[in-house]
PDB file of N, CA and C in Angstrom:
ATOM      1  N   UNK A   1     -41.615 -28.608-139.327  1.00  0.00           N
ATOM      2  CA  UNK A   1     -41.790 -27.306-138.690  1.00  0.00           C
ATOM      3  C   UNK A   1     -42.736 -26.440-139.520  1.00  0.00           C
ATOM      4  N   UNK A   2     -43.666 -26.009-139.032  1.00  0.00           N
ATOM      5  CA  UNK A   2     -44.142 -24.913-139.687  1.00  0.00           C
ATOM      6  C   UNK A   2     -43.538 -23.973-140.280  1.00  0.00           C
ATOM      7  N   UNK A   3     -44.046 -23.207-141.455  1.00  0.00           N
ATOM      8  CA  UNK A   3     -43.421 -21.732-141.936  1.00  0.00           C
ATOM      9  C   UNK A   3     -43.133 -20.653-140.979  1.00  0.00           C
ATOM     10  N   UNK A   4     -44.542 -20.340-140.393  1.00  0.00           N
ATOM     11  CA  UNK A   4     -44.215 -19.387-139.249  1.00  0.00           C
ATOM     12  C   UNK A   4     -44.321 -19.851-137.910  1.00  0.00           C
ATOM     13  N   UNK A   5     -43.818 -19.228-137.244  1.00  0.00           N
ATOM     14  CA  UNK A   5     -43.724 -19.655-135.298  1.00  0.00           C
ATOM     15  C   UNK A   5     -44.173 -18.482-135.063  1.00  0.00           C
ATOM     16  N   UNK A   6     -44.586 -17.363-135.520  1.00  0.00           N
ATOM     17  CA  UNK A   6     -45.398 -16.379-134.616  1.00  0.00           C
ATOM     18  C   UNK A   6     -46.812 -15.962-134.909  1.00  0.00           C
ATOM     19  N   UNK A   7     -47.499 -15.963-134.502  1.00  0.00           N
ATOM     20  CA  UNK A   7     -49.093 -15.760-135.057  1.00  0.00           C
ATOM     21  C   UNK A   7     -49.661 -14.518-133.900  1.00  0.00           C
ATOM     22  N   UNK A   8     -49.904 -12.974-134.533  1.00  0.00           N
ATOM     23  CA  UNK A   8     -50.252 -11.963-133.484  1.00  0.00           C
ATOM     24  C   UNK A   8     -51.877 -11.256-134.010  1.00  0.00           C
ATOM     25  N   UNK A   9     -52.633 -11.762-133.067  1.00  0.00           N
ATOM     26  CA  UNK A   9     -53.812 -10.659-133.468  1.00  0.00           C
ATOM     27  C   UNK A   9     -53.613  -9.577-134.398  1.00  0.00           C
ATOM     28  N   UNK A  10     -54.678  -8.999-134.975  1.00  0.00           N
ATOM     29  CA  UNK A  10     -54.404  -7.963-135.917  1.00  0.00           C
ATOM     30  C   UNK A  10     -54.564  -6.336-134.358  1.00  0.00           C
ATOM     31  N   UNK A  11     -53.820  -5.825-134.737  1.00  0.00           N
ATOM     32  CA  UNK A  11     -53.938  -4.029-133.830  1.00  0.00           C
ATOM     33  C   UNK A  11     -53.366  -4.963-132.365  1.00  0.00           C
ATOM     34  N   UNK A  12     -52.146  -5.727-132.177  1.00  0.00           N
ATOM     35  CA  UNK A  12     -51.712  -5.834-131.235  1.00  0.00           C
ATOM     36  C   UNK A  12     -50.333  -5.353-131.242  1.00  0.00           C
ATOM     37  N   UNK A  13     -49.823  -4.522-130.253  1.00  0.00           N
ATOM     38  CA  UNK A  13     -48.893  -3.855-130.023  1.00  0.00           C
ATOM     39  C   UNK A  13     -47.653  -4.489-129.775  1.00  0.00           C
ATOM     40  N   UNK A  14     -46.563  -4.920-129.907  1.00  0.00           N
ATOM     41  CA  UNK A  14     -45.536  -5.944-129.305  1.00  0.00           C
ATOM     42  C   UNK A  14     -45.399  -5.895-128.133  1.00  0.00           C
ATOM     43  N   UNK A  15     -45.565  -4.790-127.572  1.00  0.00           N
ATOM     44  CA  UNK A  15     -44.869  -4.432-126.052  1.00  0.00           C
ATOM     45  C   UNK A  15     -46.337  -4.995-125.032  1.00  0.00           C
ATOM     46  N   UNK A  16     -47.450  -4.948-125.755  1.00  0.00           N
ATOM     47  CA  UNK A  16     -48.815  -5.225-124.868  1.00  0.00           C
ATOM     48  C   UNK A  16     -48.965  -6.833-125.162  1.00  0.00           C
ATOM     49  N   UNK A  17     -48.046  -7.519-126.185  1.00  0.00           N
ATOM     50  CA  UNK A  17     -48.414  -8.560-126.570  1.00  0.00           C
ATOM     51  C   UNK A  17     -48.834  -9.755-125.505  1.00  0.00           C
ATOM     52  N   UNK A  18     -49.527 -10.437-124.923  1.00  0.00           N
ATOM     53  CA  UNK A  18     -49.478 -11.557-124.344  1.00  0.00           C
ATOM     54  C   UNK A  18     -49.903 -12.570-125.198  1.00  0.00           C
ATOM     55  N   UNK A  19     -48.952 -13.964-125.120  1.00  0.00           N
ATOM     56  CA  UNK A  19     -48.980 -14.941-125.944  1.00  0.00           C
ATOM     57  C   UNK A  19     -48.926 -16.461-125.416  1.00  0.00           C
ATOM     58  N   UNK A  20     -49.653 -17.723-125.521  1.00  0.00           N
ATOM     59  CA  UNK A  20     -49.286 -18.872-125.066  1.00  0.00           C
ATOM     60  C   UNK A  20     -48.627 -19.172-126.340  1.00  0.00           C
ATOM     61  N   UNK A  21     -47.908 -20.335-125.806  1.00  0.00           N
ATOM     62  CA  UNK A  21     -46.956 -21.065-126.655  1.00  0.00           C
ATOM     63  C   UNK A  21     -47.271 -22.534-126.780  1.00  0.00           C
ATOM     64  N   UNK A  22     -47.180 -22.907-127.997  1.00  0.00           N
ATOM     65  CA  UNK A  22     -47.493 -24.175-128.036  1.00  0.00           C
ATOM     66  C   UNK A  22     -45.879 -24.888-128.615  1.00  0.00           C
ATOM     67  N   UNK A  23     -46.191 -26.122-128.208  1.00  0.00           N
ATOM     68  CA  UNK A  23     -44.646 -27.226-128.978  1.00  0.00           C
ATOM     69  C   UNK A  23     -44.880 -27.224-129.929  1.00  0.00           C
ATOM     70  N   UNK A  24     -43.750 -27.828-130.437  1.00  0.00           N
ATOM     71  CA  UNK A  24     -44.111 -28.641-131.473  1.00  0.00           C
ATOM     72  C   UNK A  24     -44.484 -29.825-131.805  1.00  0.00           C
ATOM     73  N   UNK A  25     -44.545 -30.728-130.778  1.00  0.00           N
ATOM     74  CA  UNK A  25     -45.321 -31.841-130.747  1.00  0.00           C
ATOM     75  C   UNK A  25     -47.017 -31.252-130.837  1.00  0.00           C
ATOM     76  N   UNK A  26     -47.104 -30.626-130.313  1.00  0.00           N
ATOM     77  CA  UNK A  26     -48.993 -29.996-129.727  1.00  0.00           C
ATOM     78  C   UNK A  26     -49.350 -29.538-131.011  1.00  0.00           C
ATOM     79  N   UNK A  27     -48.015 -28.894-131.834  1.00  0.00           N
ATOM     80  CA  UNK A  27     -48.998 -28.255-133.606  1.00  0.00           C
ATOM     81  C   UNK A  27     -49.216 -29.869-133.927  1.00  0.00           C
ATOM     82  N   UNK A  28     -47.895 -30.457-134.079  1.00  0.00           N
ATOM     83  CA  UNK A  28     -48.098 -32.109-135.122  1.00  0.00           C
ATOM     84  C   UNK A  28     -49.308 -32.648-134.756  1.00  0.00           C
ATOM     85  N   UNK A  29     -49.657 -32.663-133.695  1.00  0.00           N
ATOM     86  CA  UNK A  29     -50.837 -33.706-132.879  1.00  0.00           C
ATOM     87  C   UNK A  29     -51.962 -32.753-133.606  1.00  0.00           C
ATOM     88  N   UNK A  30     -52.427 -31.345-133.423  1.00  0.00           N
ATOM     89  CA  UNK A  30     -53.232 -30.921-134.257  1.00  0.00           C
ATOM     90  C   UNK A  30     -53.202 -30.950-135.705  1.00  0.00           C
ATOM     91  N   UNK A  31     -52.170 -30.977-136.416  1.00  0.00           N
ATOM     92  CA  UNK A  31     -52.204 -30.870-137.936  1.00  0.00           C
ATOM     93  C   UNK A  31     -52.901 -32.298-138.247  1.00  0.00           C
ATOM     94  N   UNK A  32     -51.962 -33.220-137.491  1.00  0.00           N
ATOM     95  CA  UNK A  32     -52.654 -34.779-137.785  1.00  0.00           C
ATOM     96  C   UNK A  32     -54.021 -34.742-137.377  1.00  0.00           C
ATOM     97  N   UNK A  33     -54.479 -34.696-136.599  1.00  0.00           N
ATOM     98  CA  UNK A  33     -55.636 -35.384-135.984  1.00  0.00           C
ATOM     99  C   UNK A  33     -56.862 -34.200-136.448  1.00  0.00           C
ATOM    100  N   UNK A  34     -56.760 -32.536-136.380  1.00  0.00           N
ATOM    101  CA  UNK A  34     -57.998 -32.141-137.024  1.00  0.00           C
ATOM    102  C   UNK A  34     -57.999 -31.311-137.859  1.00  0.00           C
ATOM    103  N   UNK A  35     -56.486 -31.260-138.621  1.00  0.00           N
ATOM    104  CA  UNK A  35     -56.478 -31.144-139.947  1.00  0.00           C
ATOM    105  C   UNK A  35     -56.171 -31.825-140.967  1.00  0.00           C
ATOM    106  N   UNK A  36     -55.208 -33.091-140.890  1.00  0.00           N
ATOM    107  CA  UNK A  36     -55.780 -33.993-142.277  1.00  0.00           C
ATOM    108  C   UNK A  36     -56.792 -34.924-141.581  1.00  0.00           C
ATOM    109  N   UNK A  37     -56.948 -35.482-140.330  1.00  0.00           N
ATOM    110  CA  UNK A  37     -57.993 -35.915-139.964  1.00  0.00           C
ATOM    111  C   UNK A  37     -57.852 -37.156-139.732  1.00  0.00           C
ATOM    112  N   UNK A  38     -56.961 -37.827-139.336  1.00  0.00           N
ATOM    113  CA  UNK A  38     -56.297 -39.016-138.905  1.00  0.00           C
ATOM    114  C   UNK A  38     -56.807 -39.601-137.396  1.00  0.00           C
ATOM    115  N   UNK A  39     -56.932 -40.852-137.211  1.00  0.00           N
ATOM    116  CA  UNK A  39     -57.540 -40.875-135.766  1.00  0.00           C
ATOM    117  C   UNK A  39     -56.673 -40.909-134.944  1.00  0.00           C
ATOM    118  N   UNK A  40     -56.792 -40.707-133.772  1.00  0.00           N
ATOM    119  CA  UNK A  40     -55.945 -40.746-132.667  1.00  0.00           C
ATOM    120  C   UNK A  40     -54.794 -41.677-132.369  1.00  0.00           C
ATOM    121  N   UNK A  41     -54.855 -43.162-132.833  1.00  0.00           N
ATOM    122  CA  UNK A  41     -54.213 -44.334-132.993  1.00  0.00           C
ATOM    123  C   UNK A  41     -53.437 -43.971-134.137  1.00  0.00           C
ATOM    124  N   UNK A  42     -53.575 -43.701-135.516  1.00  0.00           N
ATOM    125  CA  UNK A  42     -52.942 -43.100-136.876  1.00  0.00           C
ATOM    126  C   UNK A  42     -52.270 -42.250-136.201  1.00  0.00           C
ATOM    127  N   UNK A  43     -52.144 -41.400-135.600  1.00  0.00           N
ATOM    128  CA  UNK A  43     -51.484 -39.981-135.420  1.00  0.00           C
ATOM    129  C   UNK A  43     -50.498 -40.585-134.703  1.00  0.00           C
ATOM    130  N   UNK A  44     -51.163 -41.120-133.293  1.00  0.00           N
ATOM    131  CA  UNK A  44     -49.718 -41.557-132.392  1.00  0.00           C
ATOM    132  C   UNK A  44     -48.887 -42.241-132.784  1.00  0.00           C
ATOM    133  N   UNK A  45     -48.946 -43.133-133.850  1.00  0.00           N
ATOM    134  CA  UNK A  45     -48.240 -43.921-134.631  1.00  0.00           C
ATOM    135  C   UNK A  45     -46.982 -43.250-135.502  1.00  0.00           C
ATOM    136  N   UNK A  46     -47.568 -42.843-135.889  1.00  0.00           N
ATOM    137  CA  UNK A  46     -46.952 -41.522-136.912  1.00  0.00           C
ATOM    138  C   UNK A  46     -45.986 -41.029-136.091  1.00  0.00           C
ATOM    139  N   UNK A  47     -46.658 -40.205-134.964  1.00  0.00           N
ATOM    140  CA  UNK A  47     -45.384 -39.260-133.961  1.00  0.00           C
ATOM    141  C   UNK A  47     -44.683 -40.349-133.000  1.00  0.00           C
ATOM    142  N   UNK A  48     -44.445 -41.316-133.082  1.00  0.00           N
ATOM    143  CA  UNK A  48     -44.032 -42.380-132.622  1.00  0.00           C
ATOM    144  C   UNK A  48     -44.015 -41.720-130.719  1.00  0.00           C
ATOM    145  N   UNK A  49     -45.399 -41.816-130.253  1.00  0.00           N
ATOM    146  CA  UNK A  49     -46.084 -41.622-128.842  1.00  0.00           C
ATOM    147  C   UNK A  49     -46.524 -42.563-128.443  1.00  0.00           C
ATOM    148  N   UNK A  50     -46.963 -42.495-127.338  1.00  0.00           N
ATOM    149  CA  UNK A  50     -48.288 -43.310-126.917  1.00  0.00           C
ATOM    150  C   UNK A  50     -49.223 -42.731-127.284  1.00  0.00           C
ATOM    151  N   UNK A  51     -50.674 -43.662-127.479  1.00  0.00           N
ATOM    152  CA  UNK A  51     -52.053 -42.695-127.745  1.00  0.00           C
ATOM    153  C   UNK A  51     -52.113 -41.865-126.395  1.00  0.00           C
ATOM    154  N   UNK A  52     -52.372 -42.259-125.627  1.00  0.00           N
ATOM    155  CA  UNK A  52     -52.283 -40.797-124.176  1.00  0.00           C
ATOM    156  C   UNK A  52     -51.563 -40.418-124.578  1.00  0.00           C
ATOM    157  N   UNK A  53     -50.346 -40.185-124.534  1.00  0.00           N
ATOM    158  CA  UNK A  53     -49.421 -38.838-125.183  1.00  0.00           C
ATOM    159  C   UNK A  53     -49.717 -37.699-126.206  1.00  0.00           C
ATOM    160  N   UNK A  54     -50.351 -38.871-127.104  1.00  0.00           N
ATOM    161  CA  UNK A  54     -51.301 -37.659-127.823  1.00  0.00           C
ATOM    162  C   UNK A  54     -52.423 -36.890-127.868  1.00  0.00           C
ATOM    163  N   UNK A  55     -52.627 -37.752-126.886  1.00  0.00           N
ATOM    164  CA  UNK A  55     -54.295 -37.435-126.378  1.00  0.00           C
ATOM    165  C   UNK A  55     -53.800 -36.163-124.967  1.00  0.00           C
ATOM    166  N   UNK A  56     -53.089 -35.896-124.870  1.00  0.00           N
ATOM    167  CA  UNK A  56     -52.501 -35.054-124.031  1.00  0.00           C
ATOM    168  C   UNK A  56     -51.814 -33.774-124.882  1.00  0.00           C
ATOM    169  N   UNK A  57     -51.433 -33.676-125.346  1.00  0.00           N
ATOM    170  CA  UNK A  57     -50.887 -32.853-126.413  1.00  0.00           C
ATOM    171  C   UNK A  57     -51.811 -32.375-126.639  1.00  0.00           C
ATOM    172  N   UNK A  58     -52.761 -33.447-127.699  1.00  0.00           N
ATOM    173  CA  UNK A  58     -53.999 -32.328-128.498  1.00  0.00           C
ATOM    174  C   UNK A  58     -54.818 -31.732-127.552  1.00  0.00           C
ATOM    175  N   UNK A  59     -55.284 -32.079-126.788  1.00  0.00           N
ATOM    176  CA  UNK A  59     -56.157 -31.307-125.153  1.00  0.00           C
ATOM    177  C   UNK A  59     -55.166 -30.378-125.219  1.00  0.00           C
ATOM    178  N   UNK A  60     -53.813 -29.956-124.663  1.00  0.00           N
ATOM    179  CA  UNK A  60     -53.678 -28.785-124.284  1.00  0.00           C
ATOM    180  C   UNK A  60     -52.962 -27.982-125.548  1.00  0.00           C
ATOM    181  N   UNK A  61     -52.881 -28.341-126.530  1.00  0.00           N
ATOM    182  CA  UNK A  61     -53.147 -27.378-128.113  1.00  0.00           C
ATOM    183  C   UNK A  61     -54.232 -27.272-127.983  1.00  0.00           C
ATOM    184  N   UNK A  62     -55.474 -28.030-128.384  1.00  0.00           N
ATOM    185  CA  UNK A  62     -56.273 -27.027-128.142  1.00  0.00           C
ATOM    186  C   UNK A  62     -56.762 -26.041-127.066  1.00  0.00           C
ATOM    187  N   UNK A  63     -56.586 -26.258-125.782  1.00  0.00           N
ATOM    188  CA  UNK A  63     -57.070 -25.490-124.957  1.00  0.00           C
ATOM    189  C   UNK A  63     -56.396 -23.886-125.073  1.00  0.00           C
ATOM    190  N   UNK A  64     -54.855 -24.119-125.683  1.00  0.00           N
ATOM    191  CA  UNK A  64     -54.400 -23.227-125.552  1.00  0.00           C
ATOM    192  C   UNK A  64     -54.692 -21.959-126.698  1.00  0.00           C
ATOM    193  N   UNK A  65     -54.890 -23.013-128.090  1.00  0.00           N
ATOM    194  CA  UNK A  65     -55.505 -22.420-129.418  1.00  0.00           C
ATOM    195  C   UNK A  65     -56.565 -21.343-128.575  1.00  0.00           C
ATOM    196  N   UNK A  66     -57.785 -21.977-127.953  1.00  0.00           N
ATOM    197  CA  UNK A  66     -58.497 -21.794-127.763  1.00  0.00           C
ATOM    198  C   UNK A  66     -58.868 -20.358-127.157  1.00  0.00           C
ATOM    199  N   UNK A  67     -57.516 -20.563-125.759  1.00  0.00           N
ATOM    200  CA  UNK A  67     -57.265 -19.358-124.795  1.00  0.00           C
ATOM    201  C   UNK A  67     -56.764 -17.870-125.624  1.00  0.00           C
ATOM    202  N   UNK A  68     -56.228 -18.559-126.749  1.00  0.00           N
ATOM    203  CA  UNK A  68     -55.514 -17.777-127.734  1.00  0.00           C
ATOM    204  C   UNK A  68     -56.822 -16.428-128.272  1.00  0.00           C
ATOM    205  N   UNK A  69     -57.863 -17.155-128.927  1.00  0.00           N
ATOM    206  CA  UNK A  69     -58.533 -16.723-129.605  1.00  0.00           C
ATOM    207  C   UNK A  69     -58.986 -16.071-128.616  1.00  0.00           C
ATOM    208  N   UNK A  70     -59.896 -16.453-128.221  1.00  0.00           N
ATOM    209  CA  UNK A  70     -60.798 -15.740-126.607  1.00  0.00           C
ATOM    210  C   UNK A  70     -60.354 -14.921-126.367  1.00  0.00           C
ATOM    211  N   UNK A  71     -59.001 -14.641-125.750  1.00  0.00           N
ATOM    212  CA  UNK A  71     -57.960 -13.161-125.040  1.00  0.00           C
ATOM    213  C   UNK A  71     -57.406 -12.811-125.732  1.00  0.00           C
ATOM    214  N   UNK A  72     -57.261 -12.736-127.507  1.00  0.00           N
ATOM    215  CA  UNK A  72     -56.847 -11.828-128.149  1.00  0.00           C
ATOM    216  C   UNK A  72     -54.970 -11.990-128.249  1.00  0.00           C
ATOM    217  N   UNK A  73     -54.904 -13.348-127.677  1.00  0.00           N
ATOM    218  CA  UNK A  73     -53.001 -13.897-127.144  1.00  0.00           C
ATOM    219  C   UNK A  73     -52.381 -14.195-128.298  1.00  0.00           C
ATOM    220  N   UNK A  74     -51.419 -14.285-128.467  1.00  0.00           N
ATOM    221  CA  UNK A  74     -50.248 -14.513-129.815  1.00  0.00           C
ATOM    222  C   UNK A  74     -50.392 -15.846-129.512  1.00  0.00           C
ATOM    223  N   UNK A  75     -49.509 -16.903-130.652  1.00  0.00           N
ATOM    224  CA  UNK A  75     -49.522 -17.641-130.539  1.00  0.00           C
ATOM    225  C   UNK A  75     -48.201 -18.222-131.014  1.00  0.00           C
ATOM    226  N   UNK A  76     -47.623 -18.948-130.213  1.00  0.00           N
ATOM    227  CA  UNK A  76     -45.851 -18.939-130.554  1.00  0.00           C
ATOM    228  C   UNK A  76     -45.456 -20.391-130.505  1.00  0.00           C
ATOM    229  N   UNK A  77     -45.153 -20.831-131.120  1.00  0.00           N
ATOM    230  CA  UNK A  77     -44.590 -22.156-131.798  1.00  0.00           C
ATOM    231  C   UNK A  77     -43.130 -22.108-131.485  1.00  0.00           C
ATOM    232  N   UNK A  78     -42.977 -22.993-130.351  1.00  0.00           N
ATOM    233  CA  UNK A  78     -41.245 -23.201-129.702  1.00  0.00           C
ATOM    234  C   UNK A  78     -41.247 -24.516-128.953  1.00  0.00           C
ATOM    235  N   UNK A  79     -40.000 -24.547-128.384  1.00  0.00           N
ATOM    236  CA  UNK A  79     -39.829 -25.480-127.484  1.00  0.00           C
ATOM    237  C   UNK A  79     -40.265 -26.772-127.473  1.00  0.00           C
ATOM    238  N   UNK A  80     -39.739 -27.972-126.841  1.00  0.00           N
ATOM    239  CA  UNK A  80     -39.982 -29.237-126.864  1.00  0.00           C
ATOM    240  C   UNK A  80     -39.054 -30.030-127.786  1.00  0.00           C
ATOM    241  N   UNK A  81     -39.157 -31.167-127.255  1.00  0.00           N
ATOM    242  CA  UNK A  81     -37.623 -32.251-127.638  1.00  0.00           C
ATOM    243  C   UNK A  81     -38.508 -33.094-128.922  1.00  0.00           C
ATOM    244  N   UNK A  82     -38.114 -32.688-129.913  1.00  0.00           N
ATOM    245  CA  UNK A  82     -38.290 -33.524-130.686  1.00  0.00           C
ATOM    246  C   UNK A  82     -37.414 -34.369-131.771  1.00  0.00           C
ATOM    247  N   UNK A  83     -37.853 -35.475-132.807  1.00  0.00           N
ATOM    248  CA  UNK A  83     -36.894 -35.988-134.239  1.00  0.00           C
ATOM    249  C   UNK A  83     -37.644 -35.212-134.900  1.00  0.00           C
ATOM    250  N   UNK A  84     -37.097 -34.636-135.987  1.00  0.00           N
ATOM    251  CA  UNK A  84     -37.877 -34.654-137.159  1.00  0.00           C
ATOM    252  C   UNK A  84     -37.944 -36.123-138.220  1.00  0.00           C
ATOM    253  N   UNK A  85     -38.938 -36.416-138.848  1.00  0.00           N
ATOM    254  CA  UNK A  85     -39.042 -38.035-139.529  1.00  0.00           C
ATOM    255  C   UNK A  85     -37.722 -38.103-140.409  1.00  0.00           C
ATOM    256  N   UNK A  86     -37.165 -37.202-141.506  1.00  0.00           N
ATOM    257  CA  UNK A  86     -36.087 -37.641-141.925  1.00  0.00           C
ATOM    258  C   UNK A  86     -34.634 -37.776-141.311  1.00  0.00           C
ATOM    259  N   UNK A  87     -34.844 -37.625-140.372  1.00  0.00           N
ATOM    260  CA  UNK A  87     -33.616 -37.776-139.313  1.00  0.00           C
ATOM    261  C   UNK A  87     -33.452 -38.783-138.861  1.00  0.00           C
ATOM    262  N   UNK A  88     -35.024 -39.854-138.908  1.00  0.00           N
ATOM    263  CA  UNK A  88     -35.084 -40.877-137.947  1.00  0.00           C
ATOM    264  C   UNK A  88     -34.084 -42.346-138.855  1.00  0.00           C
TER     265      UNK A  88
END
């Protein structure tokens, strides 16, 4: 899990806030794949997916990263069924 789950523009108001939300599968698929930089096959492996699965994830993390930046949107880290690895 990440440290934080909330990420808010700077001079955004709570009450004006609009925010997409990403899983937590959609951060893992980004941390792996274009921040330590693992290929697509490495990653899905790892998050024990299919490669489409991940290749689905990271498309809509990023799209949503993306929508984030552009419209000034929060960005909120929730939801979705996951293991964490020492559990497994």
């Amino acid at each position: 899990m990440p440290p934080k789950s909330l990420f808010v523009p700077e001079g955004v108001e709570e009450g004006d806030r609009e925010s997409v939300v990403l899983s937590v599968a959609e951060v893992e698929a980004l941390r792996l794949v274009d921040y330590l930089g693992l290929t697509q096959d490495d990653a899905s492996f790892k998050m024990h997916v299919s490669r489409k699965t991940l290749w689905t994830d990271l498309q809509r993390a990023r799209r949503k990263v993306v929508e984030a930046l552009i419209h000034g949107k929060a960005i909120k880290i929730e939801e979705g069924n996951y293991i964490l690895d020492e559990e497994r």
